[in-house]
PDB file of N, CA and C in Angstrom:
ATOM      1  N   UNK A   1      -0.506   0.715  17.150  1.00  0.00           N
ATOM      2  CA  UNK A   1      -1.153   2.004  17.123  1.00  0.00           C
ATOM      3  C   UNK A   1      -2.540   1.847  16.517  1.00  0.00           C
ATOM      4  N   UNK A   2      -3.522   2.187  17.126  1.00  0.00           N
ATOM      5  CA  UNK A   2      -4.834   2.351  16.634  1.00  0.00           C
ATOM      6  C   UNK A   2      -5.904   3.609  16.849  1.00  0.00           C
ATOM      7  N   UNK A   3      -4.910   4.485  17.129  1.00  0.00           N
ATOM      8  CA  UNK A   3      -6.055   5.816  17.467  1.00  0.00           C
ATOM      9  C   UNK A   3      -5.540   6.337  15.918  1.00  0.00           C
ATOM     10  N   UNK A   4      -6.241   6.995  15.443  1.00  0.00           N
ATOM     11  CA  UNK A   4      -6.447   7.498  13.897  1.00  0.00           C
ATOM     12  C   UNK A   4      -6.391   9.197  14.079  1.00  0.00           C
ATOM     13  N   UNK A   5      -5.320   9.800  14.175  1.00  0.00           N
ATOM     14  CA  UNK A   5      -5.560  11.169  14.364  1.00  0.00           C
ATOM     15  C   UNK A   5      -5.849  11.857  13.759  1.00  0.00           C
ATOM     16  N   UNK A   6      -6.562  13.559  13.681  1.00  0.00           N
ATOM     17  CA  UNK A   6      -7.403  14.145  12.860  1.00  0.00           C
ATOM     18  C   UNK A   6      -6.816  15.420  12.571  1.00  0.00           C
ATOM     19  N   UNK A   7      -6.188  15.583  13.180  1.00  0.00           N
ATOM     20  CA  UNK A   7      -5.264  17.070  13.165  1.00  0.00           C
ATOM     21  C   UNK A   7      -4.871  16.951  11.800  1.00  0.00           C
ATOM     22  N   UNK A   8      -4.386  17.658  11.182  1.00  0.00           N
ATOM     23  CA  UNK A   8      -3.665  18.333   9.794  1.00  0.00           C
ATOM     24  C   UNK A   8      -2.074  17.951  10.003  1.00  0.00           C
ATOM     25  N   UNK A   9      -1.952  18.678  10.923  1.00  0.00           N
ATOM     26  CA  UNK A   9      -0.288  18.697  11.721  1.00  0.00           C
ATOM     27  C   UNK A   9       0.276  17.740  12.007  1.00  0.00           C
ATOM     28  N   UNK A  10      -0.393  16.722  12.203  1.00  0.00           N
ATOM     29  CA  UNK A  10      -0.519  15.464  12.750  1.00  0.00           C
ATOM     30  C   UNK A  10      -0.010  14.535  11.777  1.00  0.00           C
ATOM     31  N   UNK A  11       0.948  13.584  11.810  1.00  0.00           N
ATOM     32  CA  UNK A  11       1.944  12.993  10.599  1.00  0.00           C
ATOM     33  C   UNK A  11       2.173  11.602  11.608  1.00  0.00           C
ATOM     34  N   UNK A  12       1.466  10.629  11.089  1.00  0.00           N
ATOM     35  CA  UNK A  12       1.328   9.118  11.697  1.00  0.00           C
ATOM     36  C   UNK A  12       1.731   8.036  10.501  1.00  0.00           C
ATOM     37  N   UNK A  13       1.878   7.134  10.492  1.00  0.00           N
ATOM     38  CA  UNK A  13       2.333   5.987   9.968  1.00  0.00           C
ATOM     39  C   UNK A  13       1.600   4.892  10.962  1.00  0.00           C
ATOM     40  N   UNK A  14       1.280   4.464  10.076  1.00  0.00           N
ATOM     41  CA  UNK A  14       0.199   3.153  10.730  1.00  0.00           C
ATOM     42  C   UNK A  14       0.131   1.685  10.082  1.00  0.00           C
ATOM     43  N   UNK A  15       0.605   1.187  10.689  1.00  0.00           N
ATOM     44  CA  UNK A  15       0.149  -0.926  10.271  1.00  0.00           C
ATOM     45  C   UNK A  15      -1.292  -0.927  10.482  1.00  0.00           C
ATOM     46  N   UNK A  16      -2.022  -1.456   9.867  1.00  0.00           N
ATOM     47  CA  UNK A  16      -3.064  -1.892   9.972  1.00  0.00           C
ATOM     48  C   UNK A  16      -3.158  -2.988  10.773  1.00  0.00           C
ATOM     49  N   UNK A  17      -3.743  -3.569  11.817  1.00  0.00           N
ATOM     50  CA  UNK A  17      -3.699  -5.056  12.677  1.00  0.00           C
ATOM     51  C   UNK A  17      -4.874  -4.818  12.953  1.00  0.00           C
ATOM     52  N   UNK A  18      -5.526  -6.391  13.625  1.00  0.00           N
ATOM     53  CA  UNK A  18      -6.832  -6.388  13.661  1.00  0.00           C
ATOM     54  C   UNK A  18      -6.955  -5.965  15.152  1.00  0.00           C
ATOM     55  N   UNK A  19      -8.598  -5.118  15.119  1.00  0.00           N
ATOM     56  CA  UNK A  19      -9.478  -5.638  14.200  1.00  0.00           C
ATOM     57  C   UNK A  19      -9.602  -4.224  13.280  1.00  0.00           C
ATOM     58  N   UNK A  20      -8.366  -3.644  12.896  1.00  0.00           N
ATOM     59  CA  UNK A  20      -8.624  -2.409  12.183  1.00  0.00           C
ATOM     60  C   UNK A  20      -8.191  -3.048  10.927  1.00  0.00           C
ATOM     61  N   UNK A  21      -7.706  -3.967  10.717  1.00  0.00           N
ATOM     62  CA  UNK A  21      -6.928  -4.106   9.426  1.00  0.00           C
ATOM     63  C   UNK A  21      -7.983  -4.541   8.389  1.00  0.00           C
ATOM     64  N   UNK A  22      -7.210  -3.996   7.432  1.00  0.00           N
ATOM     65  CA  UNK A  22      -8.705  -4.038   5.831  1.00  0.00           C
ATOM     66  C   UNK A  22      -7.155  -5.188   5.048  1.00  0.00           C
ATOM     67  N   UNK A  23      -8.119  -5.935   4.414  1.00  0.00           N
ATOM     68  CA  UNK A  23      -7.267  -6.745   3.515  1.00  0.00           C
ATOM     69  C   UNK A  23      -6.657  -5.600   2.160  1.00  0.00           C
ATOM     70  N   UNK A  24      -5.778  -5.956   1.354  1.00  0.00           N
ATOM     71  CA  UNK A  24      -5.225  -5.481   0.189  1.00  0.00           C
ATOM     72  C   UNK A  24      -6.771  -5.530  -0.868  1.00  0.00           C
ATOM     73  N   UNK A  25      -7.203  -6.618  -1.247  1.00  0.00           N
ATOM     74  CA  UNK A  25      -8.430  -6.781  -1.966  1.00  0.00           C
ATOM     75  C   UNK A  25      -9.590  -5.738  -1.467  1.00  0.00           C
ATOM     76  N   UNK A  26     -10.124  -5.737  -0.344  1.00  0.00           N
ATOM     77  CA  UNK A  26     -10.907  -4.857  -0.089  1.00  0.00           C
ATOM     78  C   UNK A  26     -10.542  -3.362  -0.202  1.00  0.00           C
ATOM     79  N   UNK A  27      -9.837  -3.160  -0.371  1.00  0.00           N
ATOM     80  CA  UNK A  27      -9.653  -1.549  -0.722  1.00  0.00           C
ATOM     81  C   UNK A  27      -9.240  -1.378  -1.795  1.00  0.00           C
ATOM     82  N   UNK A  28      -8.435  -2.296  -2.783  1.00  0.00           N
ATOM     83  CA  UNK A  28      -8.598  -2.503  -3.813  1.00  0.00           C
ATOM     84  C   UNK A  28      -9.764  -2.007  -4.759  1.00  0.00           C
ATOM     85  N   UNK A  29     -10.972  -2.694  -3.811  1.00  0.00           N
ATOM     86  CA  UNK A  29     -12.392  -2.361  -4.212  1.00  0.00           C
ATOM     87  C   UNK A  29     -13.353  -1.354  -4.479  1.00  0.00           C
ATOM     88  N   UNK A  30     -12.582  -0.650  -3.549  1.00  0.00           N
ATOM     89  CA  UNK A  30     -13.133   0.695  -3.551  1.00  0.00           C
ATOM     90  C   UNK A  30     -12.391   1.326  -4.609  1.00  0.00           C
ATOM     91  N   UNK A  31     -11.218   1.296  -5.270  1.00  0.00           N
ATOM     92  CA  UNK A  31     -10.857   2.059  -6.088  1.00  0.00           C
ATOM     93  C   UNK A  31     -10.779   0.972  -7.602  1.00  0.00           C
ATOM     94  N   UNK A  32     -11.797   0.084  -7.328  1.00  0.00           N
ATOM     95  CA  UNK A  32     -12.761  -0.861  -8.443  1.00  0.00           C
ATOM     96  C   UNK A  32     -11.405  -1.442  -9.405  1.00  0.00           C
ATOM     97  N   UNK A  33     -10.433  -1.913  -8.918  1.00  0.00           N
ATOM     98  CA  UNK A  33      -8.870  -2.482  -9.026  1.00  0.00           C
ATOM     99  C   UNK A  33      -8.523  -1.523 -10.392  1.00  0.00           C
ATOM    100  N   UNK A  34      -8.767  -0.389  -9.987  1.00  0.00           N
ATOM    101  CA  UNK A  34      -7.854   0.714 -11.132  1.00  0.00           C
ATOM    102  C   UNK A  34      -6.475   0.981 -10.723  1.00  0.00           C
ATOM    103  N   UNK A  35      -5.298   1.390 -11.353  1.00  0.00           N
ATOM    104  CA  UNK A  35      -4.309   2.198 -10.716  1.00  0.00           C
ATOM    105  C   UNK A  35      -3.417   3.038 -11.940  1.00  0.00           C
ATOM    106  N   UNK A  36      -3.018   4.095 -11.717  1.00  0.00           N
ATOM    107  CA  UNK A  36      -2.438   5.017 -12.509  1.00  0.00           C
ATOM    108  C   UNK A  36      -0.642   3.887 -12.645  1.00  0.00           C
ATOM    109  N   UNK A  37      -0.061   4.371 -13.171  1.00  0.00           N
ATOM    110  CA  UNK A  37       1.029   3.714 -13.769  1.00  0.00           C
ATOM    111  C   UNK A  37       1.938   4.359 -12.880  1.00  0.00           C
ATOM    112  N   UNK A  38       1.705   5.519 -12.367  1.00  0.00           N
ATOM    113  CA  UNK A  38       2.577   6.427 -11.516  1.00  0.00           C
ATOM    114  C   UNK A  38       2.382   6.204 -10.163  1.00  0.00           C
ATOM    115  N   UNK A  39       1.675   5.204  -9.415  1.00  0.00           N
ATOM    116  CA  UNK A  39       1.156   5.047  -8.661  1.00  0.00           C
ATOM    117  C   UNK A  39       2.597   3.864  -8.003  1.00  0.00           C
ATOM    118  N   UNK A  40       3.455   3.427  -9.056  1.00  0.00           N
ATOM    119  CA  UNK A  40       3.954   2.487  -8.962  1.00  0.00           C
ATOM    120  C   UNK A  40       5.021   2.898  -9.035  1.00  0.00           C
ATOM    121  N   UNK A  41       6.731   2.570  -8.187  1.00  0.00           N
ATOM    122  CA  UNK A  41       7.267   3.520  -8.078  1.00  0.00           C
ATOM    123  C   UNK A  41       8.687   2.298  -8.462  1.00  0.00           C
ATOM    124  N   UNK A  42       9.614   3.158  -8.721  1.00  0.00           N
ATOM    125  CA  UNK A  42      11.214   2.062  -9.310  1.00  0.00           C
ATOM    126  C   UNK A  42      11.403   0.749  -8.818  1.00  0.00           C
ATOM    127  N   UNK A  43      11.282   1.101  -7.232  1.00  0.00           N
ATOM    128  CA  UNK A  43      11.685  -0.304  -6.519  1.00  0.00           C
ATOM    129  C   UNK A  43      10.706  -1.444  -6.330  1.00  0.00           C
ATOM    130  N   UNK A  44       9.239  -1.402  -6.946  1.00  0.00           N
ATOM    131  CA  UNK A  44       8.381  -2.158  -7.268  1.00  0.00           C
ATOM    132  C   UNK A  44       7.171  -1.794  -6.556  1.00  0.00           C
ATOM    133  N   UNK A  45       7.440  -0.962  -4.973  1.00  0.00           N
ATOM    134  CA  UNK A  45       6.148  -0.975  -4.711  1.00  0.00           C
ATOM    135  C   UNK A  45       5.409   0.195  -5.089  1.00  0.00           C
ATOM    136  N   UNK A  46       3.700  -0.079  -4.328  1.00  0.00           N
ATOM    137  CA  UNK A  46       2.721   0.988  -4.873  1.00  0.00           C
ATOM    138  C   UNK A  46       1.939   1.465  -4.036  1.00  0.00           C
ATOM    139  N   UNK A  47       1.606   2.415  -4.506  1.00  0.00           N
ATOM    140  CA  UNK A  47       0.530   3.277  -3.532  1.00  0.00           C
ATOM    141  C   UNK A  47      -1.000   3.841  -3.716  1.00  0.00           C
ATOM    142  N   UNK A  48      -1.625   4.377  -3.271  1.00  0.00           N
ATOM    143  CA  UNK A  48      -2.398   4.690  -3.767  1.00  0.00           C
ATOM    144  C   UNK A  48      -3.736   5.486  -2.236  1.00  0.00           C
ATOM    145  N   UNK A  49      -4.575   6.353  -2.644  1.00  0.00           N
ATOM    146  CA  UNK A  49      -5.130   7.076  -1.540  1.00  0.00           C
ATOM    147  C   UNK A  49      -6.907   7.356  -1.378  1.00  0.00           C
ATOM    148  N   UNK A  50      -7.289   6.942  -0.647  1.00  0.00           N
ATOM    149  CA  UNK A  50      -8.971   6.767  -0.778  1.00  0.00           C
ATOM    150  C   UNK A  50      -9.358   8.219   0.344  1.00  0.00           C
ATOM    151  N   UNK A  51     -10.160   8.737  -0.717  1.00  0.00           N
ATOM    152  CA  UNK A  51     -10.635  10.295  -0.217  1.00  0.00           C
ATOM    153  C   UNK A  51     -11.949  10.529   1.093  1.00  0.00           C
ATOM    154  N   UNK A  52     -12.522   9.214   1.505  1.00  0.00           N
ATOM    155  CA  UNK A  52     -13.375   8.757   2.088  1.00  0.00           C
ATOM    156  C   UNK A  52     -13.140   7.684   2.986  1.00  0.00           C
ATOM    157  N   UNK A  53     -13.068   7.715   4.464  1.00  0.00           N
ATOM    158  CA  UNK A  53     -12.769   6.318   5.196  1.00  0.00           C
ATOM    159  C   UNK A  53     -14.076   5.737   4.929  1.00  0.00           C
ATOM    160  N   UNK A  54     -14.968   6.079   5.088  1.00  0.00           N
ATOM    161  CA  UNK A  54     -16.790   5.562   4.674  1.00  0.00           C
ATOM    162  C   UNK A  54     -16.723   4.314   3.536  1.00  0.00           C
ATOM    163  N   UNK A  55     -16.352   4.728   2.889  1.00  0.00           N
ATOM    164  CA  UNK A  55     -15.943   3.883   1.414  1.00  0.00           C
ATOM    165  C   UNK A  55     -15.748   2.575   1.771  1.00  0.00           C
ATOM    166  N   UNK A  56     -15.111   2.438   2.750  1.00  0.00           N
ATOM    167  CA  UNK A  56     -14.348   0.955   3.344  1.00  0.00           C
ATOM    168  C   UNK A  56     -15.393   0.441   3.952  1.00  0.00           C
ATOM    169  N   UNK A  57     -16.724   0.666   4.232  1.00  0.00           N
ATOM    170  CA  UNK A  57     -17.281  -0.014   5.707  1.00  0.00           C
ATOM    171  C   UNK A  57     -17.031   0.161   7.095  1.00  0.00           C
ATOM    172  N   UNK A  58     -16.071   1.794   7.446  1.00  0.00           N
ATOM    173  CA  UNK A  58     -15.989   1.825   8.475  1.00  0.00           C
ATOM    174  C   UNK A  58     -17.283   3.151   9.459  1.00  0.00           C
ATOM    175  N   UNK A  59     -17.565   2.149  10.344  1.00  0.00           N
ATOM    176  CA  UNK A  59     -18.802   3.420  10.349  1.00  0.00           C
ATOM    177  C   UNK A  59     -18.658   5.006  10.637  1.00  0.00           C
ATOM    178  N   UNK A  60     -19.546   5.423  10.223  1.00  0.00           N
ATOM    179  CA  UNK A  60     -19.086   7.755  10.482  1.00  0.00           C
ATOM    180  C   UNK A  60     -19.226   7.610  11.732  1.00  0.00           C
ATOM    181  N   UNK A  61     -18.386   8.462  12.416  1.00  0.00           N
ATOM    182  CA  UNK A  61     -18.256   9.062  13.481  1.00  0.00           C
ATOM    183  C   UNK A  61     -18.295  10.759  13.619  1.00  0.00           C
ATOM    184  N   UNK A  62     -19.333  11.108  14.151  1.00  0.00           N
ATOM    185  CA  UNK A  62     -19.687  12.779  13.931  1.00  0.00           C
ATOM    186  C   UNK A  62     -18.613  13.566  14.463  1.00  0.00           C
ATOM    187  N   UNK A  63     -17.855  12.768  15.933  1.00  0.00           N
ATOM    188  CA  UNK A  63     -16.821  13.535  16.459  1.00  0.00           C
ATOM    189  C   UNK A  63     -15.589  13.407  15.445  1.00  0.00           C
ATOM    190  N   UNK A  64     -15.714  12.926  14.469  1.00  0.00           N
ATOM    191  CA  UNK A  64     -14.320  12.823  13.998  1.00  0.00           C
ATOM    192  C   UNK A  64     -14.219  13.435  12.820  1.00  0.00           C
ATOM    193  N   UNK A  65     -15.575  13.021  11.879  1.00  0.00           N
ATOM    194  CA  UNK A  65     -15.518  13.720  10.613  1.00  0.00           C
ATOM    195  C   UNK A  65     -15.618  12.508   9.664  1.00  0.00           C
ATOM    196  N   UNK A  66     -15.279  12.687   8.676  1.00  0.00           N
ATOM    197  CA  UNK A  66     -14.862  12.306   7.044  1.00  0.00           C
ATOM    198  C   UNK A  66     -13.228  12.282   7.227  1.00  0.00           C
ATOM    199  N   UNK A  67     -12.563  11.394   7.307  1.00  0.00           N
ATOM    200  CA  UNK A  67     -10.646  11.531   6.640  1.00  0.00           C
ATOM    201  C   UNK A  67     -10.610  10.273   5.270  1.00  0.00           C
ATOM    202  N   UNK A  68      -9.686  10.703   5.135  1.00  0.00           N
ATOM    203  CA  UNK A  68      -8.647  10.061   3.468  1.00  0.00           C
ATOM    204  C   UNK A  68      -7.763   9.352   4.406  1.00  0.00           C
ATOM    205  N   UNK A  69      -7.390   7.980   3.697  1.00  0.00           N
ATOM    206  CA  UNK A  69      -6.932   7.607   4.224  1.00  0.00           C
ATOM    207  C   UNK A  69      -5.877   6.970   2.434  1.00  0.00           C
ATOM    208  N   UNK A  70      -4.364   6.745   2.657  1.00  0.00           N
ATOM    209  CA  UNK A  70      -3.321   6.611   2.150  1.00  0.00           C
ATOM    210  C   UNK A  70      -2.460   5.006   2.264  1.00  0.00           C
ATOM    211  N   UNK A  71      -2.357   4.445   1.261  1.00  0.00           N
ATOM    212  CA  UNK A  71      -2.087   2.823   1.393  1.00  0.00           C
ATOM    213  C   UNK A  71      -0.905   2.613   1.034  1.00  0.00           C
ATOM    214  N   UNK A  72       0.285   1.894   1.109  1.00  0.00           N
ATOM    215  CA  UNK A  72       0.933   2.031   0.588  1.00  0.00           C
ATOM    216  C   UNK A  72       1.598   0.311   0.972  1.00  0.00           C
ATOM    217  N   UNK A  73       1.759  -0.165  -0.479  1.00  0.00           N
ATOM    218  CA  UNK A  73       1.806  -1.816  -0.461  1.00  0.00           C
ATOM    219  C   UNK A  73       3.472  -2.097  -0.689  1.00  0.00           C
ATOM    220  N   UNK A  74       4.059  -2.776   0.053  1.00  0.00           N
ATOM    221  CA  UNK A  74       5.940  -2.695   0.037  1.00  0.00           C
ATOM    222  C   UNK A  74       5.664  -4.343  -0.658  1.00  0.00           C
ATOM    223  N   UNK A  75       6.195  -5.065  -1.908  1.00  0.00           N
ATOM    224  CA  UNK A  75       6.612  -6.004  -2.516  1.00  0.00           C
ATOM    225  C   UNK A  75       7.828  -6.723  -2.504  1.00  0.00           C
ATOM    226  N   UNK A  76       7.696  -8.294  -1.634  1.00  0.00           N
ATOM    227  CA  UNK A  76       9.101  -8.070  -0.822  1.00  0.00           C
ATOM    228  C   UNK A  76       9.431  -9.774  -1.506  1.00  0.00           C
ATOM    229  N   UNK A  77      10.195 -10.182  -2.084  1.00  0.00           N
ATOM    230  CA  UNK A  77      10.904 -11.400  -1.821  1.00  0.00           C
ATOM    231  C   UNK A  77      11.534 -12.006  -0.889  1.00  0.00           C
ATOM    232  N   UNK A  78      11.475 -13.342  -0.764  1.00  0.00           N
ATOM    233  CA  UNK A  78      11.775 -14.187   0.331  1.00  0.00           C
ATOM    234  C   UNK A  78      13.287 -13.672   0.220  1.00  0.00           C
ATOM    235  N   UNK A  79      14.217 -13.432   1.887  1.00  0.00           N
ATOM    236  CA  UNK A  79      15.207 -13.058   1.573  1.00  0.00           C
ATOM    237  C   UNK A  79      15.814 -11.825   1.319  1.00  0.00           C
ATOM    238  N   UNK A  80      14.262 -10.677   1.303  1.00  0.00           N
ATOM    239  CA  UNK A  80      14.764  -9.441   1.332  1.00  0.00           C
ATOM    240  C   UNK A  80      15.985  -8.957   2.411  1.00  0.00           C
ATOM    241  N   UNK A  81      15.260  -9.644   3.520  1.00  0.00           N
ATOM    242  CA  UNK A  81      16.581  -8.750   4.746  1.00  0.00           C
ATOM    243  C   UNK A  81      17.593  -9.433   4.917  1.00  0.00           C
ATOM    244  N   UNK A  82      18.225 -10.006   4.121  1.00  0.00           N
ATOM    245  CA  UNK A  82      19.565 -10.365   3.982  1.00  0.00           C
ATOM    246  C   UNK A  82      20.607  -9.329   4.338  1.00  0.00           C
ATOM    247  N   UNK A  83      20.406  -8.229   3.610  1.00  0.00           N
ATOM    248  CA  UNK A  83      21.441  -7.097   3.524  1.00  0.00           C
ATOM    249  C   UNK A  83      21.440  -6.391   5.142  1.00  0.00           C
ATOM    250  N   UNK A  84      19.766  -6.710   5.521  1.00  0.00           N
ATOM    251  CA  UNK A  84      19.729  -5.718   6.977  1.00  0.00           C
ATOM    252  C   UNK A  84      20.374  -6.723   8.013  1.00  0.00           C
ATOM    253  N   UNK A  85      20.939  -7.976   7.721  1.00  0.00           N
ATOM    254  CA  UNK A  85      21.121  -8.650   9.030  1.00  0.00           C
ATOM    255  C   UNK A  85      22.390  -7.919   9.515  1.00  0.00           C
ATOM    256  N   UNK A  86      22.777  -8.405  11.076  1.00  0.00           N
ATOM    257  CA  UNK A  86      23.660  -7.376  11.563  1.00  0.00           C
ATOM    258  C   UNK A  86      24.978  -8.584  11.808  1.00  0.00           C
ATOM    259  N   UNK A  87      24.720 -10.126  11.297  1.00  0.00           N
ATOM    260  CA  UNK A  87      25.739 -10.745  11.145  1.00  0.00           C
ATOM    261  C   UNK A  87      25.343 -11.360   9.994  1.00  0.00           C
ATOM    262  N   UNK A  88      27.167 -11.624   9.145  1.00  0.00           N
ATOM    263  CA  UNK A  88      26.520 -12.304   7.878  1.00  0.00           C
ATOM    264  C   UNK A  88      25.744 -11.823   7.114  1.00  0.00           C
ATOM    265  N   UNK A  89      25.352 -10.701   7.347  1.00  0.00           N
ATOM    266  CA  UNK A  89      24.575 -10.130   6.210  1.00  0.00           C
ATOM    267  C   UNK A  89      25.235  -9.846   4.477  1.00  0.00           C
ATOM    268  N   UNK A  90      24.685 -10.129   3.577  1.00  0.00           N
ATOM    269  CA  UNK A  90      25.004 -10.286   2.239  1.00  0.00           C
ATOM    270  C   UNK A  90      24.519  -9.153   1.483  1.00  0.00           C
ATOM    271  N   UNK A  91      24.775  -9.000  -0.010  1.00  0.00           N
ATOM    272  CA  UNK A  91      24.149  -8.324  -0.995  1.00  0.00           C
ATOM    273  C   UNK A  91      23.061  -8.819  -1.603  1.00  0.00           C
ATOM    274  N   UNK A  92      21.931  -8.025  -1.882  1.00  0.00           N
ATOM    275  CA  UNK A  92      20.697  -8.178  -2.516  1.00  0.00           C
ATOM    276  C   UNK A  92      21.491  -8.083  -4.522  1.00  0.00           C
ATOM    277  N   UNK A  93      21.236  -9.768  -4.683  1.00  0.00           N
ATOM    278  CA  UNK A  93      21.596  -9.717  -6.216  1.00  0.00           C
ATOM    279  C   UNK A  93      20.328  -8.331  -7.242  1.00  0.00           C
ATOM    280  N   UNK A  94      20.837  -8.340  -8.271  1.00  0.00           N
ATOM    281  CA  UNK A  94      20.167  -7.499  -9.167  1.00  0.00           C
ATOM    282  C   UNK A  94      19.025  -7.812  -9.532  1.00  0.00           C
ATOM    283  N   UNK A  95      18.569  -9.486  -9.987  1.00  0.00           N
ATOM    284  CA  UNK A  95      17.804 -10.163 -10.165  1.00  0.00           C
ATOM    285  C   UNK A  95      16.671 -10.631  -9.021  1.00  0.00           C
ATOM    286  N   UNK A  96      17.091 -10.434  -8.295  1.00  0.00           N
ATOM    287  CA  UNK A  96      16.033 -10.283  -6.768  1.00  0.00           C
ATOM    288  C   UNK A  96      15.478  -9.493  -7.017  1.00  0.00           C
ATOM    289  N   UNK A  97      15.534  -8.079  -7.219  1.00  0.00           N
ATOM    290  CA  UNK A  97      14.814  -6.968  -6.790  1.00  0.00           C
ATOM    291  C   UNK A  97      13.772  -7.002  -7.978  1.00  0.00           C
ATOM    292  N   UNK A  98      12.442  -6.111  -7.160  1.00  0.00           N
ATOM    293  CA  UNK A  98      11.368  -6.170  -7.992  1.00  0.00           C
ATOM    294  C   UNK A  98      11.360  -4.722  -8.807  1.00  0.00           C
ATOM    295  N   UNK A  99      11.440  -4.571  -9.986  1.00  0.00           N
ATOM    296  CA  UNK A  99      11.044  -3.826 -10.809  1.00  0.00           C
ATOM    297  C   UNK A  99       9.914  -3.040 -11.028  1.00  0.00           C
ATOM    298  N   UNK A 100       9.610  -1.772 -11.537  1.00  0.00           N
ATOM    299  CA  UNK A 100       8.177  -1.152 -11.670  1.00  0.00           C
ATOM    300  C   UNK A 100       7.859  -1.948 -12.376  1.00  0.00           C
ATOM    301  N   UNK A 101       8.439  -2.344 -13.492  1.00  0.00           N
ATOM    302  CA  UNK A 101       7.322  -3.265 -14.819  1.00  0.00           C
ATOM    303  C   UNK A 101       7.237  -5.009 -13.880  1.00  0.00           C
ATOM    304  N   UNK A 102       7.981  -5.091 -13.432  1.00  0.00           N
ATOM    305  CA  UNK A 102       7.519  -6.173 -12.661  1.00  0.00           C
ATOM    306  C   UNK A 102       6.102  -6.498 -11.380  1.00  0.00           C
ATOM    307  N   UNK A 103       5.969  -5.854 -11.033  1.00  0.00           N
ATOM    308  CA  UNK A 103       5.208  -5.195  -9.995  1.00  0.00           C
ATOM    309  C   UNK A 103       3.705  -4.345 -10.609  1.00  0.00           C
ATOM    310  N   UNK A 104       3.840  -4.272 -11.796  1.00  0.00           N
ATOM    311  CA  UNK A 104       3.041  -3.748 -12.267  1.00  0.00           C
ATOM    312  C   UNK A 104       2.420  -5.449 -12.751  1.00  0.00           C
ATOM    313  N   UNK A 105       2.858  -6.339 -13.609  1.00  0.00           N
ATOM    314  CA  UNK A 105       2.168  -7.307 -13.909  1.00  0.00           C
ATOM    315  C   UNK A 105       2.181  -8.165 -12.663  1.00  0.00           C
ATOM    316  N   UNK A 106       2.158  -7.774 -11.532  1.00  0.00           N
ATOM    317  CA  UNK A 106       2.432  -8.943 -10.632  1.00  0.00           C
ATOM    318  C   UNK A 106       0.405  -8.125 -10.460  1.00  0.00           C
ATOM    319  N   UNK A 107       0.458  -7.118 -10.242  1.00  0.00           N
ATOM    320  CA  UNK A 107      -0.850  -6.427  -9.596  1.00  0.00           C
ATOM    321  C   UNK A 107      -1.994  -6.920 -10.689  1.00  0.00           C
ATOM    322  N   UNK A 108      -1.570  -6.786 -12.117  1.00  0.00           N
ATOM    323  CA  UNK A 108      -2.472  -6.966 -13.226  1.00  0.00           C
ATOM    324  C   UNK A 108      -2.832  -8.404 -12.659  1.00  0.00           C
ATOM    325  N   UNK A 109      -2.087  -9.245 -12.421  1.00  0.00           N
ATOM    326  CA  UNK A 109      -2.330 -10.657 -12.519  1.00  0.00           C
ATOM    327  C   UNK A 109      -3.019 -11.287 -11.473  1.00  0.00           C
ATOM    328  N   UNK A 110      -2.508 -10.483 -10.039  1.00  0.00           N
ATOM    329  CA  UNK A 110      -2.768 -11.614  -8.791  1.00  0.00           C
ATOM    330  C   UNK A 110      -4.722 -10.477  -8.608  1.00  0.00           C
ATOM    331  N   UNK A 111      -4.593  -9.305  -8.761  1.00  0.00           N
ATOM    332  CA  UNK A 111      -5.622  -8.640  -8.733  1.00  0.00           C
ATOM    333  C   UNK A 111      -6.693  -8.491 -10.146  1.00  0.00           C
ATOM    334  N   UNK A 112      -6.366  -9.453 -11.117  1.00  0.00           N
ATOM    335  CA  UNK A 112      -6.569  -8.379 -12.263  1.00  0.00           C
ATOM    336  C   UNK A 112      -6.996  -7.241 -12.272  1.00  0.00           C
ATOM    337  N   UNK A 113      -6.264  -6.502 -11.985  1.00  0.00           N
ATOM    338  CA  UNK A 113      -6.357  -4.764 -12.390  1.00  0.00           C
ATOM    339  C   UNK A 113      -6.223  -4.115 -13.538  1.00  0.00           C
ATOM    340  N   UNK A 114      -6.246  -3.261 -13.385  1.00  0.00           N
ATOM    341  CA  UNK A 114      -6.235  -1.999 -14.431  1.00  0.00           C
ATOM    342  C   UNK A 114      -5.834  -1.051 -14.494  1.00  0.00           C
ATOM    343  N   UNK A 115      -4.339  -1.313 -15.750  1.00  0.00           N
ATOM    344  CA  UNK A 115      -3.587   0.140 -15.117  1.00  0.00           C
ATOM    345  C   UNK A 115      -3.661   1.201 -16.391  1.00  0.00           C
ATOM    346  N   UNK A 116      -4.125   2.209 -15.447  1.00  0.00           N
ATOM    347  CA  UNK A 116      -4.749   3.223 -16.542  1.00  0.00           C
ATOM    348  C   UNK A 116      -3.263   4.451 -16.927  1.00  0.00           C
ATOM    349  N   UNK A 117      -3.341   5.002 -18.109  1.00  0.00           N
ATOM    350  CA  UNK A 117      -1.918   5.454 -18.198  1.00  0.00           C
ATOM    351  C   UNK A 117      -1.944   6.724 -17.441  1.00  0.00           C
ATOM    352  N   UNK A 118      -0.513   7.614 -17.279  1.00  0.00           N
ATOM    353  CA  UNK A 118      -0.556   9.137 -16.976  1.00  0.00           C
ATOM    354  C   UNK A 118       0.034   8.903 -15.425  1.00  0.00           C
ATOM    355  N   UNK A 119       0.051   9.658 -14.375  1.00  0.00           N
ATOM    356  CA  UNK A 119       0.711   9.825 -13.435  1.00  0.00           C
ATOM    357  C   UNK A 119      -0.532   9.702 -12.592  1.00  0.00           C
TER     358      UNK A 119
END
């Protein structure tokens, strides 16, 4: 999928692939590797939402406008889809799964970021 719809009403889910896809770091950038603590959710991953597509380097388009665009990063260990296989499939041990406080120093570290407190 690569048409970007503008409607309100309009409720899409989108992969990024090239040549639309922005790396994790580059948008990172734009929000200058800050993130709220709430941003980060039980099962490890995080999110976060840029109020400006412009911001990124993508050029304005008059027919389209200004949109926000919404990121949302899934943190997966080797072995996650164990449980989804449809033979042989197993249980995800306890110790596999990624944690908010885990996931939170994984971002501090591989990004050094900055996680600012509050929701």
């Amino acid at each position: 999928m690569q048409r970007i719809r503008t409607s309100v009403n309009d409720v899409d889910c989108q992969r990024l692939r090239p040549p639309l896809f922005l790396s994790t770091r580059s948008v990172l950038q734009v929000k200058e590797y800050e993130l709220k603590k709430g941003n980060f959710s039980a099962t490890g991953n995080f999110g976060f939402g840029i109020q400006e597509h412009i911001d990124l380097g993508i050029k304005y388009d008059p027919s389209i406008g200004i949109y926000g665009l919404d990121f949302y990063v899934v943190l997966a260990r080797a072995g996650f889809n164990i449980p989804k296989k449809k033979r042989k499939g197993g249980k995800l041990g306890h110790n596999h799964r990624i944690g908010k406080e885990e996931s939170m120093k994984w971002f501090e570290r591989k990004y050094e970021g900055i996680l600012l407190p509050g929701k």
